[in-house]
Structure formats: C-alpha cells, structure tokens
C-alpha atoms as a PDB file:
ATOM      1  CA  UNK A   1    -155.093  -9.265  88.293  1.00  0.00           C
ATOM      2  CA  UNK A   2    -154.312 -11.657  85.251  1.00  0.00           C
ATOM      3  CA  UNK A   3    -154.585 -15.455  86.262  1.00  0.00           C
ATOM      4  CA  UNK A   4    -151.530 -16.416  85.199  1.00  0.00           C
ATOM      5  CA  UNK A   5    -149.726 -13.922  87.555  1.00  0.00           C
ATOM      6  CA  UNK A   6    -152.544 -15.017  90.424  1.00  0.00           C
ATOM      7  CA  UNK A   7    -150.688 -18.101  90.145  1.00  0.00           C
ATOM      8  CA  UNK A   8    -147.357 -17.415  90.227  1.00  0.00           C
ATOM      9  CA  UNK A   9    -147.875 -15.619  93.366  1.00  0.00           C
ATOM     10  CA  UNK A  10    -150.007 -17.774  94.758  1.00  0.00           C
ATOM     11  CA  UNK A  11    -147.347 -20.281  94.213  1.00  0.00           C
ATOM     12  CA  UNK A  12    -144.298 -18.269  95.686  1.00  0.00           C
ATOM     13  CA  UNK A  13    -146.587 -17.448  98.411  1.00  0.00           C
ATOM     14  CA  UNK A  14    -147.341 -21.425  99.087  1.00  0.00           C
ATOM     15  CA  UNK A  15    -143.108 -21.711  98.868  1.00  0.00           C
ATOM     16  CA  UNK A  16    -142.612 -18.518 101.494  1.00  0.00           C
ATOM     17  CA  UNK A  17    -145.486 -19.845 104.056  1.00  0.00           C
ATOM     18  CA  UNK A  18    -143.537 -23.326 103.584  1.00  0.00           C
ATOM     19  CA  UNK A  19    -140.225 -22.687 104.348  1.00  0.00           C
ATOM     20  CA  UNK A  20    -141.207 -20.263 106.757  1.00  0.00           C
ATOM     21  CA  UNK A  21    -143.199 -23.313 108.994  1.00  0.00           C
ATOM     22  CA  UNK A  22    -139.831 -24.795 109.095  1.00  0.00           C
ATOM     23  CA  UNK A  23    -138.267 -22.255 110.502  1.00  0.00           C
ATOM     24  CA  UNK A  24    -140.823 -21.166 112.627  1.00  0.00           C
ATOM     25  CA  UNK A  25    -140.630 -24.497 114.207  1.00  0.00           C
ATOM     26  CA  UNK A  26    -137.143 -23.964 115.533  1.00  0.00           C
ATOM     27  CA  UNK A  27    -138.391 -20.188 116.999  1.00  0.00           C
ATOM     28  CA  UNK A  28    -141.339 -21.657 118.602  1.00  0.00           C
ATOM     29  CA  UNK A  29    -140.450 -24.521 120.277  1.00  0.00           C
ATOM     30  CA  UNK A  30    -136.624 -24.306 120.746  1.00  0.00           C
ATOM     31  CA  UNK A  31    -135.534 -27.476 118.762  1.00  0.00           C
ATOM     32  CA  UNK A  32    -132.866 -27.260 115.804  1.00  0.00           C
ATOM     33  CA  UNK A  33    -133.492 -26.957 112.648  1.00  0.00           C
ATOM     34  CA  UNK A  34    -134.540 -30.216 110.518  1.00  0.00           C
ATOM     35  CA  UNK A  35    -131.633 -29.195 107.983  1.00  0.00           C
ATOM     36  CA  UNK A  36    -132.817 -31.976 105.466  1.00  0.00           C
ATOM     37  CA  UNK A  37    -136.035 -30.624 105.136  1.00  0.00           C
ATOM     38  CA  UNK A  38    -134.734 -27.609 104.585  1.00  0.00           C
ATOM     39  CA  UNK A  39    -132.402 -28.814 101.845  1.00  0.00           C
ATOM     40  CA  UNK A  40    -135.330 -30.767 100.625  1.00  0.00           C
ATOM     41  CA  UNK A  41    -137.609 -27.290 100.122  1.00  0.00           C
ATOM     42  CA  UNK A  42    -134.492 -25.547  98.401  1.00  0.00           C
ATOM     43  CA  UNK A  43    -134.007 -28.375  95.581  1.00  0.00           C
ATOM     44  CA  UNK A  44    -137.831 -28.828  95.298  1.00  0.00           C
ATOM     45  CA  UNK A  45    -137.598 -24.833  93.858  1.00  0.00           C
ATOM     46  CA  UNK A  46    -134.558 -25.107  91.827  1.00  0.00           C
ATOM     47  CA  UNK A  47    -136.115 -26.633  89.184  1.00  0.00           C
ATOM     48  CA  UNK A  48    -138.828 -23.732  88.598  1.00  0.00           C
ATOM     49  CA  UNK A  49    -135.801 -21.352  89.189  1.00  0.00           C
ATOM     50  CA  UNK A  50    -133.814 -22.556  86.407  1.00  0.00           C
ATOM     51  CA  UNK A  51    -137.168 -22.914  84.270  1.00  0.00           C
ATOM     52  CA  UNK A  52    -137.894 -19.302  84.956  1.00  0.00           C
ATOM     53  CA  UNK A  53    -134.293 -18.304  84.142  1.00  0.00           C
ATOM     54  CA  UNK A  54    -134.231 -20.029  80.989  1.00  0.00           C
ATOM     55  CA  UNK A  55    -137.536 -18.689  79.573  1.00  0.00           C
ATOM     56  CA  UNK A  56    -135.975 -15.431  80.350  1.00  0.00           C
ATOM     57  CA  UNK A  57    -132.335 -16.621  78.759  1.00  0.00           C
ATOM     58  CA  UNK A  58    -133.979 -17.943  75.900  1.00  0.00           C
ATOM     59  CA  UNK A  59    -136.152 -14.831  74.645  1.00  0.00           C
ATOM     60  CA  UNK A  60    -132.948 -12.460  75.687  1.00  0.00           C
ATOM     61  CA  UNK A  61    -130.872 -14.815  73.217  1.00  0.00           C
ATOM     62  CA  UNK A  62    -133.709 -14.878  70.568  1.00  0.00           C
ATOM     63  CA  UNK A  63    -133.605 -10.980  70.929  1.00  0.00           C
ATOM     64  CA  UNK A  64    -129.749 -10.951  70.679  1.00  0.00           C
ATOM     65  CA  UNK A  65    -128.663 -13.405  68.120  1.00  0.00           C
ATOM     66  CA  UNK A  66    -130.865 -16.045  66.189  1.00  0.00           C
ATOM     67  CA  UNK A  67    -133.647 -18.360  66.355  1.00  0.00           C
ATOM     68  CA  UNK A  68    -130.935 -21.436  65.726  1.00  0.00           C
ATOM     69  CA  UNK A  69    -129.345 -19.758  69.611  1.00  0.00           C
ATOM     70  CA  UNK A  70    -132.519 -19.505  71.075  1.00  0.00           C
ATOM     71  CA  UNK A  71    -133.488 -22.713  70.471  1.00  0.00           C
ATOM     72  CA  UNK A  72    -130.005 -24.640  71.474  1.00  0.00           C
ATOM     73  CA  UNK A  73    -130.481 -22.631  74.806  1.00  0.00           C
ATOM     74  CA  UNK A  74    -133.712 -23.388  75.826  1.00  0.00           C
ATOM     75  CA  UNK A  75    -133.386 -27.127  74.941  1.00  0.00           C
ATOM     76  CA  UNK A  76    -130.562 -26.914  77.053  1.00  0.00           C
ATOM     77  CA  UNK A  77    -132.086 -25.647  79.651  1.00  0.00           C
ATOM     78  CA  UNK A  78    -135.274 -27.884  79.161  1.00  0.00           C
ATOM     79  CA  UNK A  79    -133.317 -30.946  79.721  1.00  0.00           C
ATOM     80  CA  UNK A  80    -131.636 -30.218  83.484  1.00  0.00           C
ATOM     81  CA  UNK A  81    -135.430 -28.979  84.461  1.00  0.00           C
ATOM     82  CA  UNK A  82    -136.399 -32.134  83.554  1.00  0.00           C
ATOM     83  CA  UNK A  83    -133.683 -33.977  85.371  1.00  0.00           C
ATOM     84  CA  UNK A  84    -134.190 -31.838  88.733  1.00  0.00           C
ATOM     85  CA  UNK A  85    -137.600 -31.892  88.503  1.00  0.00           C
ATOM     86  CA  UNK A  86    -138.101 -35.369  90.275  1.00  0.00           C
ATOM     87  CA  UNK A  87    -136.561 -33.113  93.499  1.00  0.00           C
ATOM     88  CA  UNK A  88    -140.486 -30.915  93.967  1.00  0.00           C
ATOM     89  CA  UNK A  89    -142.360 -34.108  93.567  1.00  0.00           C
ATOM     90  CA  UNK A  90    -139.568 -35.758  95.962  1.00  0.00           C
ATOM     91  CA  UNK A  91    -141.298 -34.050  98.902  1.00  0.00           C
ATOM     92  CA  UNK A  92    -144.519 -36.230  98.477  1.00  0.00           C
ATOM     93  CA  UNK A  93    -142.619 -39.270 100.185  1.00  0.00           C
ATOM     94  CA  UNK A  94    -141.696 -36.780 103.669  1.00  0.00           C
ATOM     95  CA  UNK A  95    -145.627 -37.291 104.756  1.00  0.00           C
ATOM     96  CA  UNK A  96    -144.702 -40.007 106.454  1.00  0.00           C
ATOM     97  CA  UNK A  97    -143.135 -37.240 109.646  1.00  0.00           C
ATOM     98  CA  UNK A  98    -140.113 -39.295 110.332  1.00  0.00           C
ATOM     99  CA  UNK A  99    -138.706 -36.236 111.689  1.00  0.00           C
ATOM    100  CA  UNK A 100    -140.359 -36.302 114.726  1.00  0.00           C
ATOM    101  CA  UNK A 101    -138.977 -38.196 117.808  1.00  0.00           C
ATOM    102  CA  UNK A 102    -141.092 -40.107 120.516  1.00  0.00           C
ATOM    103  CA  UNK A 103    -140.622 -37.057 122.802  1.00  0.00           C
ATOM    104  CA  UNK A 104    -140.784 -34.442 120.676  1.00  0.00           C
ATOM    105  CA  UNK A 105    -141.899 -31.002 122.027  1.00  0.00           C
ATOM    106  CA  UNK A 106    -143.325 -29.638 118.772  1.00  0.00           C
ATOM    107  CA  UNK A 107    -147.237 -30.602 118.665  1.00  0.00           C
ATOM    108  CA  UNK A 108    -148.453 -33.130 116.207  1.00  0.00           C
ATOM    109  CA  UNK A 109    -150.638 -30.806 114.313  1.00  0.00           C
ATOM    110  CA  UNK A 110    -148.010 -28.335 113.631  1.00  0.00           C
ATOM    111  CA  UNK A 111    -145.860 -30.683 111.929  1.00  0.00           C
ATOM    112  CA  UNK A 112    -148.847 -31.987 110.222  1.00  0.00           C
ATOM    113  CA  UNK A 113    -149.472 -28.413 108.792  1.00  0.00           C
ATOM    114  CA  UNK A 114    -146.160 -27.699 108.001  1.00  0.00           C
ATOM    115  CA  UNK A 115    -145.206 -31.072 106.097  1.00  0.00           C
ATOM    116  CA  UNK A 116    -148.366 -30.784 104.196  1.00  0.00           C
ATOM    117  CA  UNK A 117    -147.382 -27.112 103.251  1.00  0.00           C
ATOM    118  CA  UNK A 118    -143.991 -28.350 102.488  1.00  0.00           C
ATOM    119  CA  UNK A 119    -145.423 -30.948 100.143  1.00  0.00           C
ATOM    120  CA  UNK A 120    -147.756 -29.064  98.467  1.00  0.00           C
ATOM    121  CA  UNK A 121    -145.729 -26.371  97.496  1.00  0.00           C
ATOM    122  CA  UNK A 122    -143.697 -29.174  95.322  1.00  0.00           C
ATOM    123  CA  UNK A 123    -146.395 -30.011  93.905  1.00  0.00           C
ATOM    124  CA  UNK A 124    -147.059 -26.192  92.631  1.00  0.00           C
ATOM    125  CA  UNK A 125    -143.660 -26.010  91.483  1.00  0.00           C
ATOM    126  CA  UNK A 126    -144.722 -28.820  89.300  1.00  0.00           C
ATOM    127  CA  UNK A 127    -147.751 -27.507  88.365  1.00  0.00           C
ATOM    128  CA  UNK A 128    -146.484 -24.289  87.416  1.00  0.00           C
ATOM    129  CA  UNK A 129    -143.239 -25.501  85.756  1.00  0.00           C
ATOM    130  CA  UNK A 130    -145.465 -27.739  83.661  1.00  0.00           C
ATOM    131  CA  UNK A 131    -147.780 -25.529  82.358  1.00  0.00           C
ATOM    132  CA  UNK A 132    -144.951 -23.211  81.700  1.00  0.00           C
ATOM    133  CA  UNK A 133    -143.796 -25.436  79.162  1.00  0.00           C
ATOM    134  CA  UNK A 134    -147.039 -26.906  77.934  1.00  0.00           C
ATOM    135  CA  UNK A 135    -147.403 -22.668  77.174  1.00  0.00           C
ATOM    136  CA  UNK A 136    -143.815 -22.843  75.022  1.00  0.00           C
ATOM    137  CA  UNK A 137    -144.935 -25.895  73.026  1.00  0.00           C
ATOM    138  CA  UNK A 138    -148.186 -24.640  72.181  1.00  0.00           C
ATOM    139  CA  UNK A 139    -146.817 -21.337  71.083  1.00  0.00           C
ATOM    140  CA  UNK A 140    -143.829 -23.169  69.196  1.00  0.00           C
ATOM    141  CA  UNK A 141    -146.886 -25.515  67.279  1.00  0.00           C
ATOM    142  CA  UNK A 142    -149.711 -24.072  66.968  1.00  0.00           C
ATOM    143  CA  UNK A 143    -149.014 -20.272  67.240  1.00  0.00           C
ATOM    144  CA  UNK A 144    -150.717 -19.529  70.159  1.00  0.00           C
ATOM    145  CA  UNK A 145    -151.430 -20.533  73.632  1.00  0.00           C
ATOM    146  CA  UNK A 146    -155.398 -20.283  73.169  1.00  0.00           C
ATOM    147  CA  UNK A 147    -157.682 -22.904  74.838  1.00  0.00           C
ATOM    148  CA  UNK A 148    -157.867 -25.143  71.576  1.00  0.00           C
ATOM    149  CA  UNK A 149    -153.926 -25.428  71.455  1.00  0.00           C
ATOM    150  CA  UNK A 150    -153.660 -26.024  75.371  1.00  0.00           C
ATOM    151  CA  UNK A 151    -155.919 -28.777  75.247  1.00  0.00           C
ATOM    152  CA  UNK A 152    -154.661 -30.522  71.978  1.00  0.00           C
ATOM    153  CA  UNK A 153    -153.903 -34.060  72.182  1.00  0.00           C
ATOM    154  CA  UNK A 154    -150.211 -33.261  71.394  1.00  0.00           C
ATOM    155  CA  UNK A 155    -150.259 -31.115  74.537  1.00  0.00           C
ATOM    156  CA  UNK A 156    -151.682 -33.234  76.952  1.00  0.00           C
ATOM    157  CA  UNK A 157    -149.602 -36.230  75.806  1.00  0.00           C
ATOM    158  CA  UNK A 158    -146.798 -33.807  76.866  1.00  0.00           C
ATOM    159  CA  UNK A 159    -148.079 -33.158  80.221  1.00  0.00           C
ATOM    160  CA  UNK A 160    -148.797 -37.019  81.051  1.00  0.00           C
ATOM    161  CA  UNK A 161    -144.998 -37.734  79.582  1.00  0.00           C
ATOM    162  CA  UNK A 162    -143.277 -35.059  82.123  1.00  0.00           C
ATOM    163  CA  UNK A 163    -145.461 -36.175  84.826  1.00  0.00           C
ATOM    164  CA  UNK A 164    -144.389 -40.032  84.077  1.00  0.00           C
ATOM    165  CA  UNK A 165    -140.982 -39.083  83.844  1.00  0.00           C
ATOM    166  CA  UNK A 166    -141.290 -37.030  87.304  1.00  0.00           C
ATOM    167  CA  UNK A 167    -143.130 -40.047  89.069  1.00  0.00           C
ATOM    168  CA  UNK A 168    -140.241 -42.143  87.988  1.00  0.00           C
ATOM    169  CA  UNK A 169    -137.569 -39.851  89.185  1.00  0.00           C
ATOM    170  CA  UNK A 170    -139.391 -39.895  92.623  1.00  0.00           C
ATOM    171  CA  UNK A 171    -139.349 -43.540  92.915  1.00  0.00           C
ATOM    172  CA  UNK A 172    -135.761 -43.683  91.629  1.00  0.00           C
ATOM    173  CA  UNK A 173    -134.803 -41.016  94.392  1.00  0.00           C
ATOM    174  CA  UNK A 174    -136.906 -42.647  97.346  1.00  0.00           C
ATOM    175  CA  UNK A 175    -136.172 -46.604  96.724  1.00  0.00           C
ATOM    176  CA  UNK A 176    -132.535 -46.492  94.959  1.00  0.00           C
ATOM    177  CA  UNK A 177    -131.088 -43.596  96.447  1.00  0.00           C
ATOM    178  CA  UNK A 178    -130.592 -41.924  93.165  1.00  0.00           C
ATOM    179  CA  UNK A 179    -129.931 -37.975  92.408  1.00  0.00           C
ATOM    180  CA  UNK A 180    -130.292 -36.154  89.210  1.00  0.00           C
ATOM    181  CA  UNK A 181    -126.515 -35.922  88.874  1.00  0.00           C
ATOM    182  CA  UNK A 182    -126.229 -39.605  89.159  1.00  0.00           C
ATOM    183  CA  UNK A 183    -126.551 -39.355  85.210  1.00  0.00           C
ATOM    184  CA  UNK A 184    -122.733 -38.386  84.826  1.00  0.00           C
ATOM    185  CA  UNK A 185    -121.929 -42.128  85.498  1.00  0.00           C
ATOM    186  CA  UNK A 186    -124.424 -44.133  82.817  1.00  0.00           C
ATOM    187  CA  UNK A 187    -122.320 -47.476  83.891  1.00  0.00           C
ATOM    188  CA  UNK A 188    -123.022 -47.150  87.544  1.00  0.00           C
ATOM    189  CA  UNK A 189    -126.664 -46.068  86.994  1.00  0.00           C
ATOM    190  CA  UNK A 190    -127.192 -49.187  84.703  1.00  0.00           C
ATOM    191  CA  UNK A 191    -126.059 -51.488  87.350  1.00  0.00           C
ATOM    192  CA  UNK A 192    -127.842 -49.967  90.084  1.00  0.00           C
ATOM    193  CA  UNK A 193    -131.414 -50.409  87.704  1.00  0.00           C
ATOM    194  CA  UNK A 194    -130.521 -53.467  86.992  1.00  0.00           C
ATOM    195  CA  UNK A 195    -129.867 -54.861  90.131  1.00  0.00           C
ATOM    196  CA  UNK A 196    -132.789 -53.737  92.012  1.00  0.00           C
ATOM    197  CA  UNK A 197    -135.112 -54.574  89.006  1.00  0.00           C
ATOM    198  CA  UNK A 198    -133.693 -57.851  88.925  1.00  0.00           C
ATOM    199  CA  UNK A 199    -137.461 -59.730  89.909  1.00  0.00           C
ATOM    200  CA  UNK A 200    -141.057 -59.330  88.569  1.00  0.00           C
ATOM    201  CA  UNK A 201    -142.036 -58.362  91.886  1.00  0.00           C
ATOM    202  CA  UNK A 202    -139.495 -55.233  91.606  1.00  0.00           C
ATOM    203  CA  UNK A 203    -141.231 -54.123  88.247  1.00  0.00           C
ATOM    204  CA  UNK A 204    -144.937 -54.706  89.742  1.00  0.00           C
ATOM    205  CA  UNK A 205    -143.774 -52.314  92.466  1.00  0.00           C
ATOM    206  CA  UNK A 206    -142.323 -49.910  90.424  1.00  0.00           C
ATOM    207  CA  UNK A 207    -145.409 -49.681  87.753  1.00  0.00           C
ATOM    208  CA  UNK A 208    -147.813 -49.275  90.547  1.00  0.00           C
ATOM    209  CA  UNK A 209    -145.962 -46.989  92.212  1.00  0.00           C
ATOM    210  CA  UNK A 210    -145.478 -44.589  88.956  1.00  0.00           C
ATOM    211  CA  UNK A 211    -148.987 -44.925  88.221  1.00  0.00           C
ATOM    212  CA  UNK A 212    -150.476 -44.202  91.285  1.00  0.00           C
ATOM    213  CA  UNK A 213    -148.261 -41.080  91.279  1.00  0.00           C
ATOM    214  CA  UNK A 214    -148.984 -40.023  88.350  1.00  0.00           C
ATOM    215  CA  UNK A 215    -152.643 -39.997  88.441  1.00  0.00           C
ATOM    216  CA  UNK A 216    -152.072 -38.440  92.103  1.00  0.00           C
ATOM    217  CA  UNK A 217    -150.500 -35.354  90.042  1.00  0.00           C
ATOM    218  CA  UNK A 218    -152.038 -35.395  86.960  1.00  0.00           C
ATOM    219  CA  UNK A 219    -155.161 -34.515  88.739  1.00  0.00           C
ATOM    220  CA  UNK A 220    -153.524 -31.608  90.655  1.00  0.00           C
ATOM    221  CA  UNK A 221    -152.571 -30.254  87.447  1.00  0.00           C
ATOM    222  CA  UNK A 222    -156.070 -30.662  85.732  1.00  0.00           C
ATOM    223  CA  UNK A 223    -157.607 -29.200  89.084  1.00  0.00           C
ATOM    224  CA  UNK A 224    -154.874 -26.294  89.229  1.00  0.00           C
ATOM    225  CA  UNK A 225    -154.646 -25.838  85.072  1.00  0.00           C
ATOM    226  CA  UNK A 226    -157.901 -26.025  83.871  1.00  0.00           C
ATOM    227  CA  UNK A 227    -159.802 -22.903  85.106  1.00  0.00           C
ATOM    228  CA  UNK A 228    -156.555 -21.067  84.444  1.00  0.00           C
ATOM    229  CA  UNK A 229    -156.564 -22.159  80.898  1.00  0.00           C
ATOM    230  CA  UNK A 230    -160.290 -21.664  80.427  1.00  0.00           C
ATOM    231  CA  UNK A 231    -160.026 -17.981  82.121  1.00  0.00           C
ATOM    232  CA  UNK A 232    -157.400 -17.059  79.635  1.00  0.00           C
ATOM    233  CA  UNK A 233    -159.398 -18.558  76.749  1.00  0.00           C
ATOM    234  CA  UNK A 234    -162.080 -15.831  77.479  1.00  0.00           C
ATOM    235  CA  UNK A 235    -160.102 -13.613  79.179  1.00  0.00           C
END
C-alpha cells in the first residue's frame, strides 16, 4: 500500500475510533451524550472535508474549463480551509476533561483515552490537510512533489506560516470566544482584538501561547511528514 494512502486511512481511522469513544461512552455507562464534544469532532473534520472537496473541484474545473477557473476555485477554497482550520487544532484546549462531573460514573481512564483520541485526531486533520497543500505548492513551483521540492525553504516557510496562523486561531477561539465566521463583521472583530490586547501582559500571553503551540505541532508534522516524504522520494 502507497504511504500516502496509509495515511489517509490511518487518519480517517484515528477520526472513526474518535467519535466512536464518544459515543460509546453514552452506550456503556448510560450518561447522555457530551453534545459539544461532539460538535467539536464534526468542525475539527470540516476543514479536511472541504480541502478534499476542493482538490477534487479544482482538477474537475481544470479538466472542464481553464487554468484561469481552476485557479480562482482552489484559492477560493484555500482561503475558508484556512479560516476553519483553527476548529482541528481547537480540540487541543478540551484536555483539560471539564466534562466530567465530581460523581461521574464513566471511569477516569476512559475519558482520558477518549479525549486524547479526540485530540489527536485534530491534530491529523492538520497534519494531513497541511501536507496536502504543501503537495499543491510544490507541484505549482517546482513541478513536482519530489523530496528536494518538499523540503525547499519556500515550502517549509509555508508549513510554519499555516501552523502560526492555526495556533493563532486556537487562541483567538479559546480566550476571545471567536469563530471563523466572526470575519463577516471586520468592525466588531477589531474591537474585540483590541480590547483584550489592550496591555503588554495580553501580548506576552498571546506570543507564548502561539509559540508554544506551534512548536507543539510543528513537530507532529515533522514526526508524521517526514518518513512519508522520504518514502515517496525513493518510493
């Protein structure tokens, strides 16, 4: 089996075994349903939905009609991945089981388990929807998605930006409440940023935070990426 589609499996797999531990939890131990969490796991795979339905809406369109099409369509399509993409990461800030109640029937290490499942399939969503793109550019630039082109400097720089821009959206979600459709009103977003990043304090908290993240994922995607991209490059 080719690596690439080792992965995507693996990562729907990770997504299945996910939301199926929150559902399970219900069966097993009679409580309800922890419908945020659930609504959590469903926006943390929209974004490598619509990622997967663009590259296929893009190449049908380049098929179709022109390169100019093609193009406007997967920019398009680009740009609200990018805003929903904040929503897999999200799901790093739930370890903190505030779910649970002081009596609650379901055993610690289940919910343990299942969180950490829930989280980490975010953080392949990421992974995957990243390197999905990191492919496109390198194909769009250099011609090919070979090893040399995958770990250009232009390439990487990519990465680092998306992963930024995700750590930032996950500490604009968690701290100001924000949502990725909060964009249609530019005047009220302004005021909310700056409001809350009215103090120096505010801005220490928020670099440290987005760094800390960052790192946090940029490592997942080296450890993920690299022996993918190096399999392919001999493959």
């Amino acid at each position: 089996m080719k690596p690439g589609v080792l992965l995507l499996l693996c990562v729907l797999g990770l997504n299945a075994y996910a939301l199926l531990l929150i559902y399970m939890r219900s069966r097993i131990y009679r409580v309800p349903v922890y419908r945020p969490m659930a609504w959590n796991f469903l926006l943390s795979a929209l974004p490598l939905g619509i990622l997967l339905s663009v590259a296929v809406a893009t190449g049908l369109v380049d098929i179709a009609t022109t390169r100019g099409a093609a193009i406007v369509v997967g920019a398009a399509g680009l740009l609200i991945w990018l805003l929903l993409l904040p929503n897999s990461t999200y799901l790093i800030t739930e370890l903190n089981l505030a779910h649970r109640r002081r009596d609650d029937p379901v055993p610690l290490w289940y919910d343990i388990v299942a969180v950490l499942s829930f989280i980490m399939s975010g953080v392949a969503n990421l992974v995957l929807g990243i390197l999905i793109v990191q492919m496109g550019f390198v194909i769009v630039f250099f011609g090919d998605a070979d090893n040399t082109a995958m770990h250009s400097t232009l390439a990487r720089v990519l990465v680092v930006l998306i992963i930024l821009t995700a750590s930032i959206g996950i500490y604009l979600g968690r701290y100001l409440r924000l949502d990725s459709w909060d964009v249609r009103s530019l005047a009220q977003l302004r005021a909310k940023l700056r409001e809350h990043f009215d103090s120096n304090a505010a801005r220490g908290r928020f670099a440290f935070f987005c760094v800390t993240h960052t790192i946090f994922l940029g490592l997942m995607y080296g450890l993920i990426v690299s022996p993918l991209v190096d399999s392919m490059a001999h493959g």
